[in-house]
Protein backbone atom coordinates (compact mmCIF):
# COMPACT_ATOMS: atom_id res chain seq x y z
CA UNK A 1 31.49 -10.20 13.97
CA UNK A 2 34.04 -10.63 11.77
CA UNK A 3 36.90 -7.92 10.38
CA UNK A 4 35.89 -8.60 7.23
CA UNK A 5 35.80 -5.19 4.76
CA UNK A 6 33.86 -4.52 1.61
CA UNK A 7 33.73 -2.40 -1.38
CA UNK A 8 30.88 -1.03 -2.64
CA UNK A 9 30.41 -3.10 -5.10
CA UNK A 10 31.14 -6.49 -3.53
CA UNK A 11 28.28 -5.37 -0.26
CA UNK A 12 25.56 -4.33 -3.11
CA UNK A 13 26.73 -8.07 -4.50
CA UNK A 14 26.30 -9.59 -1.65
CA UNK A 15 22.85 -7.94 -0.88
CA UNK A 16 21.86 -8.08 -3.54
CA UNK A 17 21.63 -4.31 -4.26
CA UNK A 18 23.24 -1.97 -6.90
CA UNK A 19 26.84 0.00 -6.16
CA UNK A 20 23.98 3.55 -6.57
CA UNK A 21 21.74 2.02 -3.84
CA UNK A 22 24.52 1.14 -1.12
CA UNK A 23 25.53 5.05 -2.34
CA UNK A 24 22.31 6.27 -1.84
CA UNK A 25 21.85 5.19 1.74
CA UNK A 26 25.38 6.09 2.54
CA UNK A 27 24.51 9.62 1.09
CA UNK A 28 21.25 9.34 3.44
CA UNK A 29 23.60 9.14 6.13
CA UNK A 30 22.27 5.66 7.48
CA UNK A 31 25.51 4.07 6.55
CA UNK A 32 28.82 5.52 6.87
CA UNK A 33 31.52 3.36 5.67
CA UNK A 34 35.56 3.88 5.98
CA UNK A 35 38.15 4.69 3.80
CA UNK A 36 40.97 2.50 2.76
CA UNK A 37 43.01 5.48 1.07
CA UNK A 38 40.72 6.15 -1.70
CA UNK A 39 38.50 3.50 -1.50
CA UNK A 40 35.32 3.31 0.82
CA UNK A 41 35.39 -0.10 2.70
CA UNK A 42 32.30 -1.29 4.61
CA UNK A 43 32.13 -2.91 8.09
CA UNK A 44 29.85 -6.27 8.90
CA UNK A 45 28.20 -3.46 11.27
CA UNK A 46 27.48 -1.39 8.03
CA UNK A 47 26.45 -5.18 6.16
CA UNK A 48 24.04 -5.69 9.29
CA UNK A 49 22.09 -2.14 8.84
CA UNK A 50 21.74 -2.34 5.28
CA UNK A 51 19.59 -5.64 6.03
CA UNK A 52 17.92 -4.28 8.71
CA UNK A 53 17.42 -0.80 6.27
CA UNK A 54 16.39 -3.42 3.47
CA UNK A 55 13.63 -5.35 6.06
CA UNK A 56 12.97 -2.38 6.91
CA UNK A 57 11.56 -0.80 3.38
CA UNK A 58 10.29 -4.60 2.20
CA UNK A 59 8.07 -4.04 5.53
CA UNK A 60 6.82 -0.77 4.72
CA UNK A 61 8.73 1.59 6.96
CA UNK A 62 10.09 5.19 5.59
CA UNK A 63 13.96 6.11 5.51
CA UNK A 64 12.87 8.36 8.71
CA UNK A 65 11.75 5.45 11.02
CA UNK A 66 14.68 3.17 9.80
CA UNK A 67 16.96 5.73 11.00
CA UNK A 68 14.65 6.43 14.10
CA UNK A 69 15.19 2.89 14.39
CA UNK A 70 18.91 2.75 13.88
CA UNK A 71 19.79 5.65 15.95
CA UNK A 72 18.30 4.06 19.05
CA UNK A 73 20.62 0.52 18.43
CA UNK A 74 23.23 3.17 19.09
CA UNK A 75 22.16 5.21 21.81
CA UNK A 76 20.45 2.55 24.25
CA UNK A 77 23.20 0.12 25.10
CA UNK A 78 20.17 -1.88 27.14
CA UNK A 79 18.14 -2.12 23.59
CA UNK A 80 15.05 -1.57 25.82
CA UNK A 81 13.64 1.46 24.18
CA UNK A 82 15.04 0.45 20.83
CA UNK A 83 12.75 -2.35 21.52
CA UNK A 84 9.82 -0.30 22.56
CA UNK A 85 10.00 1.90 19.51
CA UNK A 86 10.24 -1.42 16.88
CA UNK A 87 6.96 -2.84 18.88
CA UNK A 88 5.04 0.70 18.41
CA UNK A 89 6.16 0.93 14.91
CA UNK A 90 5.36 -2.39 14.09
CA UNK A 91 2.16 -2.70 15.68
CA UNK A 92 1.37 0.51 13.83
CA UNK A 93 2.57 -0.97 10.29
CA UNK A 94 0.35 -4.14 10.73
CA UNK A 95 -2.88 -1.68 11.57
CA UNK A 96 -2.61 0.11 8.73
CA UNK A 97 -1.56 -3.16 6.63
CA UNK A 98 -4.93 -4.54 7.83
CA UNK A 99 -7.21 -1.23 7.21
CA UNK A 100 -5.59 -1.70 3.73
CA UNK A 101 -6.05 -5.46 3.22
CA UNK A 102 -9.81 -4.63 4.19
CA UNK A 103 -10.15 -1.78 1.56
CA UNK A 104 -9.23 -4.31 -0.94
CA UNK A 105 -11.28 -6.64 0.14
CA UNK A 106 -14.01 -4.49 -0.02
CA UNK A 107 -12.86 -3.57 -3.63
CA UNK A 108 -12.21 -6.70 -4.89
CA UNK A 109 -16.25 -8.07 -3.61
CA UNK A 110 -17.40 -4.57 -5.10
CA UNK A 111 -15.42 -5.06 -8.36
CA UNK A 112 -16.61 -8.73 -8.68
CA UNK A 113 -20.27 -7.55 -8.05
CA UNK A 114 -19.81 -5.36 -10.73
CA UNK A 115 -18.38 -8.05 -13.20
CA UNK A 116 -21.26 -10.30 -12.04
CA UNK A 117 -23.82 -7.74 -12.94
CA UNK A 118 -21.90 -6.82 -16.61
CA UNK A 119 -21.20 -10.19 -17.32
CA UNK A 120 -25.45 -10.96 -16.38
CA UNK A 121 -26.36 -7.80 -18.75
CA UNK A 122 -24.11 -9.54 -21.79
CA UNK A 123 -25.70 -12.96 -21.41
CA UNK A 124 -29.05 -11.78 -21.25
CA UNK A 125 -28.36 -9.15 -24.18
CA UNK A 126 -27.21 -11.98 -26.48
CA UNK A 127 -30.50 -14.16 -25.43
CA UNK A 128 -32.68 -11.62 -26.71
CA UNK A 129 -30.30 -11.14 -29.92
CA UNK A 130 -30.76 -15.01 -30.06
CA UNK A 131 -34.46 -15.22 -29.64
CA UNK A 132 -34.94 -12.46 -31.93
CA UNK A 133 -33.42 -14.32 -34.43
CA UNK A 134 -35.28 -17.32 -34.52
C-alpha cells in the first residue's frame, strides 16, 4: 500500500465510475474518505473496497452483504470468519445463479417449441393458400 490520495473525481476515473457513484457509496457509509481542508481525499484502502464493492454488485450481491462483507475485513484480524461468510455467500449466489440459468433454459426450449409450432402452422397455412390456388 501506497500513500497515495485521491479526489473524487480522479478514484471514479480510475474505476471507472462517476464522481455521484463514489458519492453514493460514501453516503452508504461503505467508504469513508478524509478531508484535505475542504476537499475529500481517498485512501488505496478506500480504492481497494470500492473494487471489492464493484465485484461485489457485478456478482450479484446487495449493498447489505457487501458491507456484511466489509465489516468483517475489519473486525476479524485472522480473516477466518470473513472467509467463512464470502464461502456461504458465494455458494449461495451460484445456487440461485444455477436455479436461474435452469429457468431459462427451460424458457428458452419452451419458447423455441413454441416458435417451432407457429413457424409449422405458417408453412402449412401458405401450402394450402398455394394448393388452393392452382
Amino acid at each position: 500500500m501506497t500513500d497515495r490520495l485521491y479526489t473524487v473525481t480522479e478514484l471514479a476515473r480510475d474505476l471507472g465510475l462517476t464522481p455521484r457513484a463514489v458519492r453514493f457509496y460514501e453516503d452508504k457509509g461503505l467508504i469513508a474518505p478524509r478531508r484535505a481542508g475542504t476537499t475529500r481525499v481517498y485512501t488505496q484502502r478506500d480504492r481497494a473496497r470500492m473494487i471489492l464493492i464493484q465485484r461485489g454488485k457485478r456478482l450479484g450481491f446487495s449493498l447489505a452483504e457487501i458491507r456484511e462483507y466489509l465489516d468483517l475485513y475489519d473486525a476479524d484480524i485472522t480473516k477466518q470468519a470473513q472467509l467463512r461468510h464470502l464461502l456461504a455467500a458465494v455458494s449461495a449466489r451460484l445456487e440461485q445463479l444455477q436455479q436461474q440459468r435452469e429457468a431459462l433454459e427451460q424458457s428458452i426450449t419452451e419458447l423455441s417449441d413454441i416458435r417451432a409450432q407457429a413457424e409449422r402452422a405458417l408453412a402449412e397455412h401458405r401450402a394450402a393458400e398455394t394448393r388452393a390456388a392452382d
